[in-house]
C-alpha atoms as a PDB file:
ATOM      1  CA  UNK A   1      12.797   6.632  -7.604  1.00  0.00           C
ATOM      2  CA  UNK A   2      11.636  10.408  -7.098  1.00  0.00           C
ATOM      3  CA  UNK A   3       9.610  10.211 -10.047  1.00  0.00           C
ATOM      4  CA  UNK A   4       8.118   7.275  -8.492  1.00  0.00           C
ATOM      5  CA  UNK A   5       7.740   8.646  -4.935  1.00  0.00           C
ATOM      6  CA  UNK A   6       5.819  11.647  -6.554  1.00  0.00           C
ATOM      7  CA  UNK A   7       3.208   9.612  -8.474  1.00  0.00           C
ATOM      8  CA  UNK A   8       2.594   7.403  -5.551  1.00  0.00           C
ATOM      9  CA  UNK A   9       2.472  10.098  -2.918  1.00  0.00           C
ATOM     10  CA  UNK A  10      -0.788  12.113  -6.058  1.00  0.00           C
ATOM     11  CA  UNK A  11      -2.555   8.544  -5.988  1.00  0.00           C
ATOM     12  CA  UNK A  12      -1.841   8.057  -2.030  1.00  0.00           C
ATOM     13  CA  UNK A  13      -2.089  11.460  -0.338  1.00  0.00           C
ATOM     14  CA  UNK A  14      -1.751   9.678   2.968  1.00  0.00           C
ATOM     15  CA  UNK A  15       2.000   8.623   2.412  1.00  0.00           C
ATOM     16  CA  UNK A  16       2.801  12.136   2.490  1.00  0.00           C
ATOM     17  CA  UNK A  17       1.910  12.250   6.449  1.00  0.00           C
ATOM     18  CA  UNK A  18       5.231  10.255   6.672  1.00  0.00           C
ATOM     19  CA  UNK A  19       8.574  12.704   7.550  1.00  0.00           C
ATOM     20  CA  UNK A  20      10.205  13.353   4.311  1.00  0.00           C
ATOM     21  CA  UNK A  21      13.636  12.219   6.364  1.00  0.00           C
ATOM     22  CA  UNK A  22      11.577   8.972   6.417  1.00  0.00           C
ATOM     23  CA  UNK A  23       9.873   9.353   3.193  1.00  0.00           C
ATOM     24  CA  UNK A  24      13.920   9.952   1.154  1.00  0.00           C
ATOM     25  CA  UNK A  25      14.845   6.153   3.008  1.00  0.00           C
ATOM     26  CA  UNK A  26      11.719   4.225   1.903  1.00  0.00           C
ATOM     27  CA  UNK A  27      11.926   1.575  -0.482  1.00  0.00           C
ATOM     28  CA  UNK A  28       9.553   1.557  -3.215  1.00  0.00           C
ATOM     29  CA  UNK A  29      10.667  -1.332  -5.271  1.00  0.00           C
ATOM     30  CA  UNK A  30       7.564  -3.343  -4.122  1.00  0.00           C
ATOM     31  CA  UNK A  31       4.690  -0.598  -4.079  1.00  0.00           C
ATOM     32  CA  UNK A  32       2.620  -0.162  -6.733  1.00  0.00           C
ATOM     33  CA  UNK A  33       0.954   3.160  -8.120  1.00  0.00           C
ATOM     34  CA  UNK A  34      -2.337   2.451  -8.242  1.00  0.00           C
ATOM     35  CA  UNK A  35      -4.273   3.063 -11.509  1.00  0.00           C
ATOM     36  CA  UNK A  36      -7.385   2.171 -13.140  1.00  0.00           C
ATOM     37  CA  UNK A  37      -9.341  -0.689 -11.291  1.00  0.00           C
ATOM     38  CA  UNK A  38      -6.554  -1.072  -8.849  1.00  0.00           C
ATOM     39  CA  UNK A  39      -6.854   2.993  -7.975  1.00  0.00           C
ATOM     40  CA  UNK A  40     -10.652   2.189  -7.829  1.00  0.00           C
ATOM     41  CA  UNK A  41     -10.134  -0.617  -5.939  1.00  0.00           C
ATOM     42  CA  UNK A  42      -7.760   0.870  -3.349  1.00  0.00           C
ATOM     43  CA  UNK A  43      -9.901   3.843  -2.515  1.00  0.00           C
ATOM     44  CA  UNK A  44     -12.919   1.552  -2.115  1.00  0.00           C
ATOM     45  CA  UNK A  45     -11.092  -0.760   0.814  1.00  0.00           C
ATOM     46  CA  UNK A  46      -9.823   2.260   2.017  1.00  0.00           C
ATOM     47  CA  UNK A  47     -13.004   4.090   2.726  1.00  0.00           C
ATOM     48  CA  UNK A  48     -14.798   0.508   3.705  1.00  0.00           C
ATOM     49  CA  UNK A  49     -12.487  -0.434   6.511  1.00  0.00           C
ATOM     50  CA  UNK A  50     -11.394   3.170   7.348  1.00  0.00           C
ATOM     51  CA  UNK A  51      -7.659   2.478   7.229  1.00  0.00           C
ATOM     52  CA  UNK A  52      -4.993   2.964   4.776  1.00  0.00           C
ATOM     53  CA  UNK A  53      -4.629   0.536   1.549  1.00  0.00           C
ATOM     54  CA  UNK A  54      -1.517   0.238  -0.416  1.00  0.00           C
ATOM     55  CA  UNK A  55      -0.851  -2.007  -3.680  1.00  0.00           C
ATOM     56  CA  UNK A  56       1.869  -4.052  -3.505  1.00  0.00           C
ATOM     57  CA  UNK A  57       3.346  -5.750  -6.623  1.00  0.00           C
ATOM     58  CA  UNK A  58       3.381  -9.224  -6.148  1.00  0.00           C
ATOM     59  CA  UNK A  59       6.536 -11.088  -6.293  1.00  0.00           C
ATOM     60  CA  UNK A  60       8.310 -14.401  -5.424  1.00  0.00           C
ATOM     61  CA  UNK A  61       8.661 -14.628  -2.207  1.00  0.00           C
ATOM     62  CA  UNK A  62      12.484 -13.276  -0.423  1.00  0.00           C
ATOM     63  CA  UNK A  63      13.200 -11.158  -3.716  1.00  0.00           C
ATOM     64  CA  UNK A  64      13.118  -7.431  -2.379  1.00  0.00           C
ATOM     65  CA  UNK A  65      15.623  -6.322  -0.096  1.00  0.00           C
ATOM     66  CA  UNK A  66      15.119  -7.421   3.384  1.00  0.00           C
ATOM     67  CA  UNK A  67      17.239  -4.770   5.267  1.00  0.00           C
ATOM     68  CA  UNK A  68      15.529  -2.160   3.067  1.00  0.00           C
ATOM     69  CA  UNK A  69      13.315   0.534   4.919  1.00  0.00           C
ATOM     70  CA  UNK A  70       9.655  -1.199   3.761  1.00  0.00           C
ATOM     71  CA  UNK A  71       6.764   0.877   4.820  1.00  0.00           C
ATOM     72  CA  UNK A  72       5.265  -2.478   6.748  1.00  0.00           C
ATOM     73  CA  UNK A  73       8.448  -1.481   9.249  1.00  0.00           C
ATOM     74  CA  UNK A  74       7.215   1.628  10.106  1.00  0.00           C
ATOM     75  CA  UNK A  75       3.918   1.830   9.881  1.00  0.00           C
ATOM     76  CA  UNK A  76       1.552  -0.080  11.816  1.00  0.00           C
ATOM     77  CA  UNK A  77      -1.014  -3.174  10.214  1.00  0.00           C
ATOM     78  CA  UNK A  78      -4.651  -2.499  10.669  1.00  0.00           C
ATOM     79  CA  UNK A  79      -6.600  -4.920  12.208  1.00  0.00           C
ATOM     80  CA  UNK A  80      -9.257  -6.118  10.106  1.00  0.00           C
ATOM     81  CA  UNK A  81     -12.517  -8.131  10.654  1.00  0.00           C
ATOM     82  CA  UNK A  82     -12.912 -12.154   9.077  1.00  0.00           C
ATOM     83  CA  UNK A  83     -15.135  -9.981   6.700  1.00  0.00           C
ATOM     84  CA  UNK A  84     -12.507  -7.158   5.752  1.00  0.00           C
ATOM     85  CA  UNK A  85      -9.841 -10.004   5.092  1.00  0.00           C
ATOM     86  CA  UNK A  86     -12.567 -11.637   2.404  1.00  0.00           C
ATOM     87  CA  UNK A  87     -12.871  -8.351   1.119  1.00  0.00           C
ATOM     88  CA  UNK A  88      -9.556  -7.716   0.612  1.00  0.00           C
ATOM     89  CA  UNK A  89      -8.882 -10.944  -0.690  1.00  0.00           C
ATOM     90  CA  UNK A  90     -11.904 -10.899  -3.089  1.00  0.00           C
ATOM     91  CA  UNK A  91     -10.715  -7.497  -4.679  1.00  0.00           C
ATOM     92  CA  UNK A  92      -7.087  -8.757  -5.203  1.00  0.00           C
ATOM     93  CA  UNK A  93      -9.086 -12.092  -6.951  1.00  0.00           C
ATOM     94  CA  UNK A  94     -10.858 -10.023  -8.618  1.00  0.00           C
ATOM     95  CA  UNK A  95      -7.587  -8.255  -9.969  1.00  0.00           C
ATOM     96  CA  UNK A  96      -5.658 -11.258 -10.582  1.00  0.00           C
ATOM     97  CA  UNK A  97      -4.449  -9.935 -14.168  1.00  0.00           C
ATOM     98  CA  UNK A  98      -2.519  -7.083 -12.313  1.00  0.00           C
ATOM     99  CA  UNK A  99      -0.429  -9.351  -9.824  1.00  0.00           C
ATOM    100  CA  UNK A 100      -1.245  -7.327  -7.010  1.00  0.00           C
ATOM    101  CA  UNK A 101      -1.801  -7.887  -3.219  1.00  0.00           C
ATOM    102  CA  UNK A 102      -3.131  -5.107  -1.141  1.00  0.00           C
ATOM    103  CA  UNK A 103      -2.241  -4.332   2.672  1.00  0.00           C
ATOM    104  CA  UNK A 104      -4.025  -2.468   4.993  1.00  0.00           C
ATOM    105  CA  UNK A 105      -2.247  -0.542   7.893  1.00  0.00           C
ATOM    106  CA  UNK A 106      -3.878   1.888  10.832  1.00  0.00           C
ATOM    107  CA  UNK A 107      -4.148   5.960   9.735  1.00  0.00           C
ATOM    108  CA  UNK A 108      -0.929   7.352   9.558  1.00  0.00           C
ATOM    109  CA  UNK A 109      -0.395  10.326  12.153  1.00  0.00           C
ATOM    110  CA  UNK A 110      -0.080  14.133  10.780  1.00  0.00           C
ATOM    111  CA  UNK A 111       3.297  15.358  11.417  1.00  0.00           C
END
């Protein structure tokens, strides 16, 4: 999982804002590192709506751990536009082939 942690927190500088108590507790069964067209991707919602982006692998629904620390319990979902949310959903179409959904949440605060 550290090995993991590390790659995400190169692709997703942002993460690292997060308290490393906080960071040591978070489950990253369900987040993608983002690579290729989903890196490209990412980093193009993020600078459109101005809020943080993170890949999530999709899954059947109830299969991770629902008492696990997720970061969608701590950190806060962005509010996005009608046209955001067709963004958003046109870039995961468009990456259908990776089974990926992507979530937006509000800038994380320095610590």
């Amino acid at each position: 999982m550290r090995a993991k942690l590390a790659e995400l927190l190169d692709a997703i500088p942002s993460l690292g804002r997060l308290p490393p108590e906080i960071l040591s507790l978070l489950d990253l069964s369900e987040l993608r590192v983002p690579r290729g067209r989903v890196a490209e991707a990412r980093t193009a919602l993020e600078r459109e709506f101005g809020c943080h982006v993170v890949a999530y692998e999709r899954s059947p629904s109830g299969s991770g751990d629902p008492d696990a620390l997720h970061l969608c319990r701590i950190a806060t979902a962005a509010r996005l536009t009608p046209d955001h949310l067709d963004r958003l959903l046109a870039a995961e179409t468009s990456l259908e082939t990776e089974r990926i959904s992507f979530v937006a949440y509000e800038r994380l605060s320095p610590r």
